[in-house]
PDB file of N, CA and C in Angstrom:
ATOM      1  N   UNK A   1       0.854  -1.168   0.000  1.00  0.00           N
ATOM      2  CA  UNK A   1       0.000   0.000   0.000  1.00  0.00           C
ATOM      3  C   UNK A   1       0.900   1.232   0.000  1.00  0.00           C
ATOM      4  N   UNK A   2       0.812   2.264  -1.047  1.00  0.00           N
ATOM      5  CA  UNK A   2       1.184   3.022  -1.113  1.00  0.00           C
ATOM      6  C   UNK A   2       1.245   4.446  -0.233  1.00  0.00           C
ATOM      7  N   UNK A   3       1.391   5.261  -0.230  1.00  0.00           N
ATOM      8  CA  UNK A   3       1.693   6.899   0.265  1.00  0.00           C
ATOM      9  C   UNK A   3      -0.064   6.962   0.339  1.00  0.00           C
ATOM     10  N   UNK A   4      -0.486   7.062  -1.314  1.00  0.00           N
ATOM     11  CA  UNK A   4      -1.445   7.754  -1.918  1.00  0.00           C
ATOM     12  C   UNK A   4      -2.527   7.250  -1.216  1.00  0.00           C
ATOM     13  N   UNK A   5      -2.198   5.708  -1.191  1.00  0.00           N
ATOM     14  CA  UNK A   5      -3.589   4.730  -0.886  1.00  0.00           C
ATOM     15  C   UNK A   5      -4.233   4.972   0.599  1.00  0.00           C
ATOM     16  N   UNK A   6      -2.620   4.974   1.307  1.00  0.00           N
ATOM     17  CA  UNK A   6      -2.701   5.091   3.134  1.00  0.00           C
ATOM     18  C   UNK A   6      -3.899   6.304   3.320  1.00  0.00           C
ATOM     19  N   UNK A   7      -3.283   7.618   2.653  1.00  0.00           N
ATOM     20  CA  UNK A   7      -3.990   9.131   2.669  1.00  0.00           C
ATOM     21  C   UNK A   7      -5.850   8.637   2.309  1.00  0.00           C
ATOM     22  N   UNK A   8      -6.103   7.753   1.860  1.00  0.00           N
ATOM     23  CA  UNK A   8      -7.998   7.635   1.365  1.00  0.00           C
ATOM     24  C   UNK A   8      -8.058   6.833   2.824  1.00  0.00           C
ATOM     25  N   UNK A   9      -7.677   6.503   4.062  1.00  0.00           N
ATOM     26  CA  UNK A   9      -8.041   5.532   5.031  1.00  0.00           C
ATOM     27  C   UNK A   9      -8.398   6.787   5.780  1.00  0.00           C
ATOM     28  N   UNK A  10      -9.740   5.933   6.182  1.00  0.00           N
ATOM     29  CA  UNK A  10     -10.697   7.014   7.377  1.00  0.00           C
ATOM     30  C   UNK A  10      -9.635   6.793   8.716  1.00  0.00           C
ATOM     31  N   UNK A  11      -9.891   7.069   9.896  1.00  0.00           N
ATOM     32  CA  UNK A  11      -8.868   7.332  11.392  1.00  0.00           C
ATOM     33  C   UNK A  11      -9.159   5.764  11.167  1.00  0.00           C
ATOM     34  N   UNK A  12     -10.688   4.990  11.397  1.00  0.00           N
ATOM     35  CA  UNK A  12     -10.751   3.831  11.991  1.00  0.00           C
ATOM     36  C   UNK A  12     -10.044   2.721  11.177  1.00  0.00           C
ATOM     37  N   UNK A  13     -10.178   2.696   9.954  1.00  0.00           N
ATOM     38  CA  UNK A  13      -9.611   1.890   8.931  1.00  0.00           C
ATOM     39  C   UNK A  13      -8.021   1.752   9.253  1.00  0.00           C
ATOM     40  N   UNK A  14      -7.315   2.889   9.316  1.00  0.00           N
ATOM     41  CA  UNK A  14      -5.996   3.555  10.356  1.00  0.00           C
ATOM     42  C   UNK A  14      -5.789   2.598  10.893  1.00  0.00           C
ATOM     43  N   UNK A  15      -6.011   3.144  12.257  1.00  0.00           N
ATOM     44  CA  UNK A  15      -6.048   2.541  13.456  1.00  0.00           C
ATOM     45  C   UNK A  15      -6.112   0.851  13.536  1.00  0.00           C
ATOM     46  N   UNK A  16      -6.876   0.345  12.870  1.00  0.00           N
ATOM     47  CA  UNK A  16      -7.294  -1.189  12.590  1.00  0.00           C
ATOM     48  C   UNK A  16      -6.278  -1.964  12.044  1.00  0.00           C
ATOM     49  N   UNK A  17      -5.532  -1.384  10.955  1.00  0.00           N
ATOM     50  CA  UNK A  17      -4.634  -2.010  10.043  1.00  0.00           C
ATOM     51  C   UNK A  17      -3.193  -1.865  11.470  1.00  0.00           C
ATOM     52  N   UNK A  18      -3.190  -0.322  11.874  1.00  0.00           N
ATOM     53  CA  UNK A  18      -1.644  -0.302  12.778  1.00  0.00           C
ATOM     54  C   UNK A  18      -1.682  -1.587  13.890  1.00  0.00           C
ATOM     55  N   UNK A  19      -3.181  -1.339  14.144  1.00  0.00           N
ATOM     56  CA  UNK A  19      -3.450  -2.628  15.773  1.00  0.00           C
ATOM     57  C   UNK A  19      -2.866  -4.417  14.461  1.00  0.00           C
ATOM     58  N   UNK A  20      -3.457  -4.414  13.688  1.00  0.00           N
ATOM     59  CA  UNK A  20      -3.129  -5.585  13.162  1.00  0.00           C
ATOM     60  C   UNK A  20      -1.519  -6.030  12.770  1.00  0.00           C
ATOM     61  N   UNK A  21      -0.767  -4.905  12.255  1.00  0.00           N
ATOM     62  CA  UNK A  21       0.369  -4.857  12.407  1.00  0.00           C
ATOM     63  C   UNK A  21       1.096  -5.264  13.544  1.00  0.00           C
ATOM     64  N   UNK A  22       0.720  -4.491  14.642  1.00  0.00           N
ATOM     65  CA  UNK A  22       2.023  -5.002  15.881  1.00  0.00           C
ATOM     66  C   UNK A  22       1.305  -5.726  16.451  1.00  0.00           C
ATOM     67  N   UNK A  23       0.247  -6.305  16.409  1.00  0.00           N
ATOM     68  CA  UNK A  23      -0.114  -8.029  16.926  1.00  0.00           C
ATOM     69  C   UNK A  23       0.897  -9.330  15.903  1.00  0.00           C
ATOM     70  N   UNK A  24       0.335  -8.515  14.453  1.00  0.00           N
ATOM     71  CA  UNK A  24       1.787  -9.593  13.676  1.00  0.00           C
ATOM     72  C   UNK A  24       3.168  -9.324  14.317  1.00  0.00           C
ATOM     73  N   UNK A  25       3.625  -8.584  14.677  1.00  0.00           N
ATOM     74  CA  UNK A  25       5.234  -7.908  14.449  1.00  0.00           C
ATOM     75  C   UNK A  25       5.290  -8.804  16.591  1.00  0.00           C
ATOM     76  N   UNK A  26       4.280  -8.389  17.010  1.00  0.00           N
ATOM     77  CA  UNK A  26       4.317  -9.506  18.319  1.00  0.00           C
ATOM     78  C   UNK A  26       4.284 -10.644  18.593  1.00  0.00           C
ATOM     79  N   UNK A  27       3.644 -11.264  17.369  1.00  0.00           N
ATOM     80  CA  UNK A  27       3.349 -12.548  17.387  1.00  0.00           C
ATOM     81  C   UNK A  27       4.864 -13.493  17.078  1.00  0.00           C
ATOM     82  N   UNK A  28       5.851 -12.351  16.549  1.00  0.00           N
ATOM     83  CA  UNK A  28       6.924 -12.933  16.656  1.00  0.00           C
ATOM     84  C   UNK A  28       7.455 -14.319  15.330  1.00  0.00           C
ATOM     85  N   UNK A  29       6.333 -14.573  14.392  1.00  0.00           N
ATOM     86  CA  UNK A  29       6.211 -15.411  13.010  1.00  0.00           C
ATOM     87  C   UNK A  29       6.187 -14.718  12.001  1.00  0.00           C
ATOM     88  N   UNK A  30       7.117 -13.661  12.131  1.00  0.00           N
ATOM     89  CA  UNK A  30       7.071 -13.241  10.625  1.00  0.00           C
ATOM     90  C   UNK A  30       8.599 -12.759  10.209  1.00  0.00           C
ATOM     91  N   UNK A  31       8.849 -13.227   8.884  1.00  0.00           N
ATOM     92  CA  UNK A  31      10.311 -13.097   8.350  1.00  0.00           C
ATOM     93  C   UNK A  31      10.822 -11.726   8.517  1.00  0.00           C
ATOM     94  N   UNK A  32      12.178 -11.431   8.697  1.00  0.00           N
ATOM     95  CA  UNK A  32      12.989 -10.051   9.255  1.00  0.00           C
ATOM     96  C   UNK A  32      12.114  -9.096   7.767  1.00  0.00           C
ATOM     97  N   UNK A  33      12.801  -9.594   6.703  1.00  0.00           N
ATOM     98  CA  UNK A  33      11.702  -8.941   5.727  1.00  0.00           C
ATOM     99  C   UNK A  33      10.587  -8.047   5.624  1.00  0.00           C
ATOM    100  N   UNK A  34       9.976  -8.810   6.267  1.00  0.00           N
ATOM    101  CA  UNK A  34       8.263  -8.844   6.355  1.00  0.00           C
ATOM    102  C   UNK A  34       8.109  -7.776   7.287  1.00  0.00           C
ATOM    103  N   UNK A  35       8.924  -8.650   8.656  1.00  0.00           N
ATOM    104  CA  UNK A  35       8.757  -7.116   9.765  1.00  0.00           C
ATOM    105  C   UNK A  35       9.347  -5.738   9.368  1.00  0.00           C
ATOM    106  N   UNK A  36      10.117  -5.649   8.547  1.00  0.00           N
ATOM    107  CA  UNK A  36      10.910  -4.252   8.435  1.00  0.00           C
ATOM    108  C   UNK A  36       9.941  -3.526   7.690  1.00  0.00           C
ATOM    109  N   UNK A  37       9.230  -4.351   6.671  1.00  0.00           N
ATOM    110  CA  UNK A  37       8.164  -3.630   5.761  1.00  0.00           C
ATOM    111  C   UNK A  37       6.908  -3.353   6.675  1.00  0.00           C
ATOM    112  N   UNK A  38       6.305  -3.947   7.289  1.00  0.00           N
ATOM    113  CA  UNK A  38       5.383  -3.588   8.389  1.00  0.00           C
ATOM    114  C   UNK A  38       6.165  -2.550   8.807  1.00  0.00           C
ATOM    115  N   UNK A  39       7.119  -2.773   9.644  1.00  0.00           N
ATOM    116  CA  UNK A  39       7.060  -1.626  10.704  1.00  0.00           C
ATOM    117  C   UNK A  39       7.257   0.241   9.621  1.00  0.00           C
ATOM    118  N   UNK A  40       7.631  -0.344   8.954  1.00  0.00           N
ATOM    119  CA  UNK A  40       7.730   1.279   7.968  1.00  0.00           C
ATOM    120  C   UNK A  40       6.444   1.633   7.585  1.00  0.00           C
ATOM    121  N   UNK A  41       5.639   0.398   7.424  1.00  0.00           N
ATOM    122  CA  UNK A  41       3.861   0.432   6.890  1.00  0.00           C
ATOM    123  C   UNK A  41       3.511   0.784   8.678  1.00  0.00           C
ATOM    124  N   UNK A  42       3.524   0.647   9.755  1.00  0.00           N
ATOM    125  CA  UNK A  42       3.157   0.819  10.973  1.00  0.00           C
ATOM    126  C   UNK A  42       3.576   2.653  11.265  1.00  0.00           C
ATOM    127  N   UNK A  43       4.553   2.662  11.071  1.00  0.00           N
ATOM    128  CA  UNK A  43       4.877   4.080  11.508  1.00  0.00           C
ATOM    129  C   UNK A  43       4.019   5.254  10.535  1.00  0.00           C
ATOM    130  N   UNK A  44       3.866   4.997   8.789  1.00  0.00           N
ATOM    131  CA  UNK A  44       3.491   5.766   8.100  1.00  0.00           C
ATOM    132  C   UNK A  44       1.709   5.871   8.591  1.00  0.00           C
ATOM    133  N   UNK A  45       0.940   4.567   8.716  1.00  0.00           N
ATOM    134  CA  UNK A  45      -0.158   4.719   9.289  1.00  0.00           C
ATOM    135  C   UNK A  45      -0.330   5.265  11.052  1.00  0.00           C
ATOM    136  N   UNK A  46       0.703   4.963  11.917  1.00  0.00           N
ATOM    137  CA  UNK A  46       0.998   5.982  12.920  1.00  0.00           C
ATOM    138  C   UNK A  46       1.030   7.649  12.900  1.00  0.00           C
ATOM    139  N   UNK A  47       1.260   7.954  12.013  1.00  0.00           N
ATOM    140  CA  UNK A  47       1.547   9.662  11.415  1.00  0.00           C
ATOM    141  C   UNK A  47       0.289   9.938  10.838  1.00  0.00           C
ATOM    142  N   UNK A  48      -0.087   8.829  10.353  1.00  0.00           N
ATOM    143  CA  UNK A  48      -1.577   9.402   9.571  1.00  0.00           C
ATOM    144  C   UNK A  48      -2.970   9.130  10.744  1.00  0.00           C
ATOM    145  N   UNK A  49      -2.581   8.527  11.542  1.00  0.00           N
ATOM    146  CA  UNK A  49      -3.759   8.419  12.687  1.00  0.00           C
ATOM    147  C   UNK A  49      -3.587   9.739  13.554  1.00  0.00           C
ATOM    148  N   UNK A  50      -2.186  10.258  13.595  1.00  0.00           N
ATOM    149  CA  UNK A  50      -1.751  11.522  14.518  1.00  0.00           C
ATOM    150  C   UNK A  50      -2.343  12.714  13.767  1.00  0.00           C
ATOM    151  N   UNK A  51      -2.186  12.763  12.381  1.00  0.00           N
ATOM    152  CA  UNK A  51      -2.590  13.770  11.768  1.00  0.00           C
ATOM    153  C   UNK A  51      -3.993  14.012  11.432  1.00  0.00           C
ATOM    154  N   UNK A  52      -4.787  12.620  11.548  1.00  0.00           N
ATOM    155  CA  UNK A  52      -6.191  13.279  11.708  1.00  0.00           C
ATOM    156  C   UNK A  52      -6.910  13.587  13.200  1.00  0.00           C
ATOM    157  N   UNK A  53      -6.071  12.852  14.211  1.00  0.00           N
ATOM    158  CA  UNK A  53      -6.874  13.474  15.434  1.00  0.00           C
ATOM    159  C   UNK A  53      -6.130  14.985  15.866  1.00  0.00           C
ATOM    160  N   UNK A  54      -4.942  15.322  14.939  1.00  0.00           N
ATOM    161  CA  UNK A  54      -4.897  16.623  15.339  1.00  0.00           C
ATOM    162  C   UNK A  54      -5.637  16.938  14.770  1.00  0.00           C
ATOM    163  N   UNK A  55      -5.982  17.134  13.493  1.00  0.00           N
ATOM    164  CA  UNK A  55      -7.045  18.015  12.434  1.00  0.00           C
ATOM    165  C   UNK A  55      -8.626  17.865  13.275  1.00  0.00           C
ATOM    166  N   UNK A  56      -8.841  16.703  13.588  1.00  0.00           N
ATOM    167  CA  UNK A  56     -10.203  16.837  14.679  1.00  0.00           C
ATOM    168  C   UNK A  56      -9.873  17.674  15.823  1.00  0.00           C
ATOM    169  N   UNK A  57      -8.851  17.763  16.367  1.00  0.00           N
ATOM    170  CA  UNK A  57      -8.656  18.239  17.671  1.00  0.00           C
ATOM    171  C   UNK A  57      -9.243  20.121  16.992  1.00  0.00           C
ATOM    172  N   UNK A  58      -8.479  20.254  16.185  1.00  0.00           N
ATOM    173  CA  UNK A  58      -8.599  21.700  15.842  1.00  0.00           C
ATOM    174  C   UNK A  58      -9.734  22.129  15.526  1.00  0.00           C
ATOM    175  N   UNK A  59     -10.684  21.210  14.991  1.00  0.00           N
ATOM    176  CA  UNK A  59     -12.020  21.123  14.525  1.00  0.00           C
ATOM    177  C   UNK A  59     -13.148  21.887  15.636  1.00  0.00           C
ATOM    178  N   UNK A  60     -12.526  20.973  17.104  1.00  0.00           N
ATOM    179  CA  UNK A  60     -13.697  20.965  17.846  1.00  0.00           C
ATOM    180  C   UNK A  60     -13.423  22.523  18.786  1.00  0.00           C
ATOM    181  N   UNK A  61     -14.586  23.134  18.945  1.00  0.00           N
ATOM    182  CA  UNK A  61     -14.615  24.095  19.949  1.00  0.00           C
ATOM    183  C   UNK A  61     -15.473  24.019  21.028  1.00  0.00           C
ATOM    184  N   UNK A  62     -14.934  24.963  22.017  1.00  0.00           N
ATOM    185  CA  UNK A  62     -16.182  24.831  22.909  1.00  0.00           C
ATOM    186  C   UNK A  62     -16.931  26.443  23.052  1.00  0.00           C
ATOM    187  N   UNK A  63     -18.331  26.282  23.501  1.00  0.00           N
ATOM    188  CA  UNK A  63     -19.192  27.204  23.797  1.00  0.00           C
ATOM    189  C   UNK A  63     -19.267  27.664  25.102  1.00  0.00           C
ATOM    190  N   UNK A  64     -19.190  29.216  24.663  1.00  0.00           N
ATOM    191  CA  UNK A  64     -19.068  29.462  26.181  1.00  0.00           C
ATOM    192  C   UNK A  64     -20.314  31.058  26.097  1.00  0.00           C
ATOM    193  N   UNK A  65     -20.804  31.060  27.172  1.00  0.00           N
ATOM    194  CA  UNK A  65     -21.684  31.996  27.570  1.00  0.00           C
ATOM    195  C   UNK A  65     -20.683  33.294  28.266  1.00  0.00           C
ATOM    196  N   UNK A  66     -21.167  34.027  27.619  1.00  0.00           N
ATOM    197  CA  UNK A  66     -20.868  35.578  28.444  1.00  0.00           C
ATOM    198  C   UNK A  66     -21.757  36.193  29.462  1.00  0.00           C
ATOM    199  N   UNK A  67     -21.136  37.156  30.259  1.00  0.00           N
ATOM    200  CA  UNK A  67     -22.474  37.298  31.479  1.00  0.00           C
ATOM    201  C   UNK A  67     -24.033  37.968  31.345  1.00  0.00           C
ATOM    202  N   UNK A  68     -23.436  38.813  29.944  1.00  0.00           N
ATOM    203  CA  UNK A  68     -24.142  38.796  29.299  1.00  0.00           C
ATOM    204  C   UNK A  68     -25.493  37.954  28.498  1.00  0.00           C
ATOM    205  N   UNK A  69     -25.235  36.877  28.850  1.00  0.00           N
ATOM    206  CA  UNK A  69     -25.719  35.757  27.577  1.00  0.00           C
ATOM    207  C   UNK A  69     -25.302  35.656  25.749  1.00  0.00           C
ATOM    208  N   UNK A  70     -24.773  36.245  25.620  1.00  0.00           N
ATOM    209  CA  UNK A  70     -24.286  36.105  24.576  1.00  0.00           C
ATOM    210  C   UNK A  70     -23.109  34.619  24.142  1.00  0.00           C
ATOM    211  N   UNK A  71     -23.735  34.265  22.968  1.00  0.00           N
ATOM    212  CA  UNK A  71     -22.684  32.843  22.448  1.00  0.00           C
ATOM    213  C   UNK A  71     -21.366  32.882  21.513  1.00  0.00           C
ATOM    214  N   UNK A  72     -20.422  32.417  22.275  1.00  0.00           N
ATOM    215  CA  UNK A  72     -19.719  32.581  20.980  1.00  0.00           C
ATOM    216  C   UNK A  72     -18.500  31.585  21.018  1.00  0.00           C
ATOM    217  N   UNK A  73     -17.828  30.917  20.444  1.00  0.00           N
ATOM    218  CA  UNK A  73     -17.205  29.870  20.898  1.00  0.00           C
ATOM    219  C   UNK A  73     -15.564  30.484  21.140  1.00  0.00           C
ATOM    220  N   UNK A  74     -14.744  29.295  21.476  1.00  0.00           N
ATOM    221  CA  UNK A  74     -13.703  29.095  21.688  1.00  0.00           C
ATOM    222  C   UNK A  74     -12.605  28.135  21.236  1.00  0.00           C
ATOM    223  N   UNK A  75     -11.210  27.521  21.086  1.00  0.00           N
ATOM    224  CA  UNK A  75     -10.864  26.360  20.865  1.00  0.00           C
ATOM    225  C   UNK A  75     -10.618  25.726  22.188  1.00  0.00           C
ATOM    226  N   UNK A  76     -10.609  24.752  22.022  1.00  0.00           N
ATOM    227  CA  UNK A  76     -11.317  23.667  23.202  1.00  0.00           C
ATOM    228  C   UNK A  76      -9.948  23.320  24.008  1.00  0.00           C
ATOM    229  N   UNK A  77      -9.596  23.504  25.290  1.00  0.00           N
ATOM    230  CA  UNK A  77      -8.488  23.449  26.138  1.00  0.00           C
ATOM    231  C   UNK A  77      -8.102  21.767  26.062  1.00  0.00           C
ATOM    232  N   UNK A  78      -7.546  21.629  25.130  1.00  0.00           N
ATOM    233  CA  UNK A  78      -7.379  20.223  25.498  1.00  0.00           C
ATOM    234  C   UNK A  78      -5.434  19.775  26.298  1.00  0.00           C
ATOM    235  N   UNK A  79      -6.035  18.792  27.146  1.00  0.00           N
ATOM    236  CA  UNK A  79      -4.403  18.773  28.099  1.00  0.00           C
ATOM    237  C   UNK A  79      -3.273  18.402  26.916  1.00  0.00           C
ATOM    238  N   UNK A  80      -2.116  18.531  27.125  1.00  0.00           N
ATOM    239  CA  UNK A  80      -1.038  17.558  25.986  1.00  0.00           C
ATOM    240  C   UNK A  80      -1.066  16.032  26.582  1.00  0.00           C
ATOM    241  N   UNK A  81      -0.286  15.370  25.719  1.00  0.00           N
ATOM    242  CA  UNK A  81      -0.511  14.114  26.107  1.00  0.00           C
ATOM    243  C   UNK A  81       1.046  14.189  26.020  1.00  0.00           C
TER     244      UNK A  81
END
């Protein structure tokens, strides 16, 4: 799977293929080969799971009331990890 192909995978599709990866790469049955190409296929879908929950992260705001009553939002305090 290519650059191009990885970029059309929704977060969950992502996420699914990386979890399937290092259960293979744990399972400890797979040729040095095989693992080196996974793990380069693991890290590139790693970057692409990071880069859409930042792009969601930026997405989401929060609402906040003035004493006024007036609405108007904010970006959403989220902790670092």
């Amino acid at each position: 799977m290519n650059t191009e192909e990885l970029s059309k995978l929704n977060f969950e599709e992502a996420l699914q293929m990386l979890e399937n990866i290092v259960r293979e790469l744990e399972g400890g049955r797979i040729k040095l080969d095989d693992a080196v190409a996974s793990y380069e296929k693991a890290i590139a879908l790693k970057q692409l799971c990071e880069n859409k929950l930042n792009a969601a992260r930026l997405k989401i705001e929060k609402i906040e009331v003035s004493p006024e009553g007036k609405l108007s939002t904010a970006p959403l305090d989220v902790p670092e990890m």
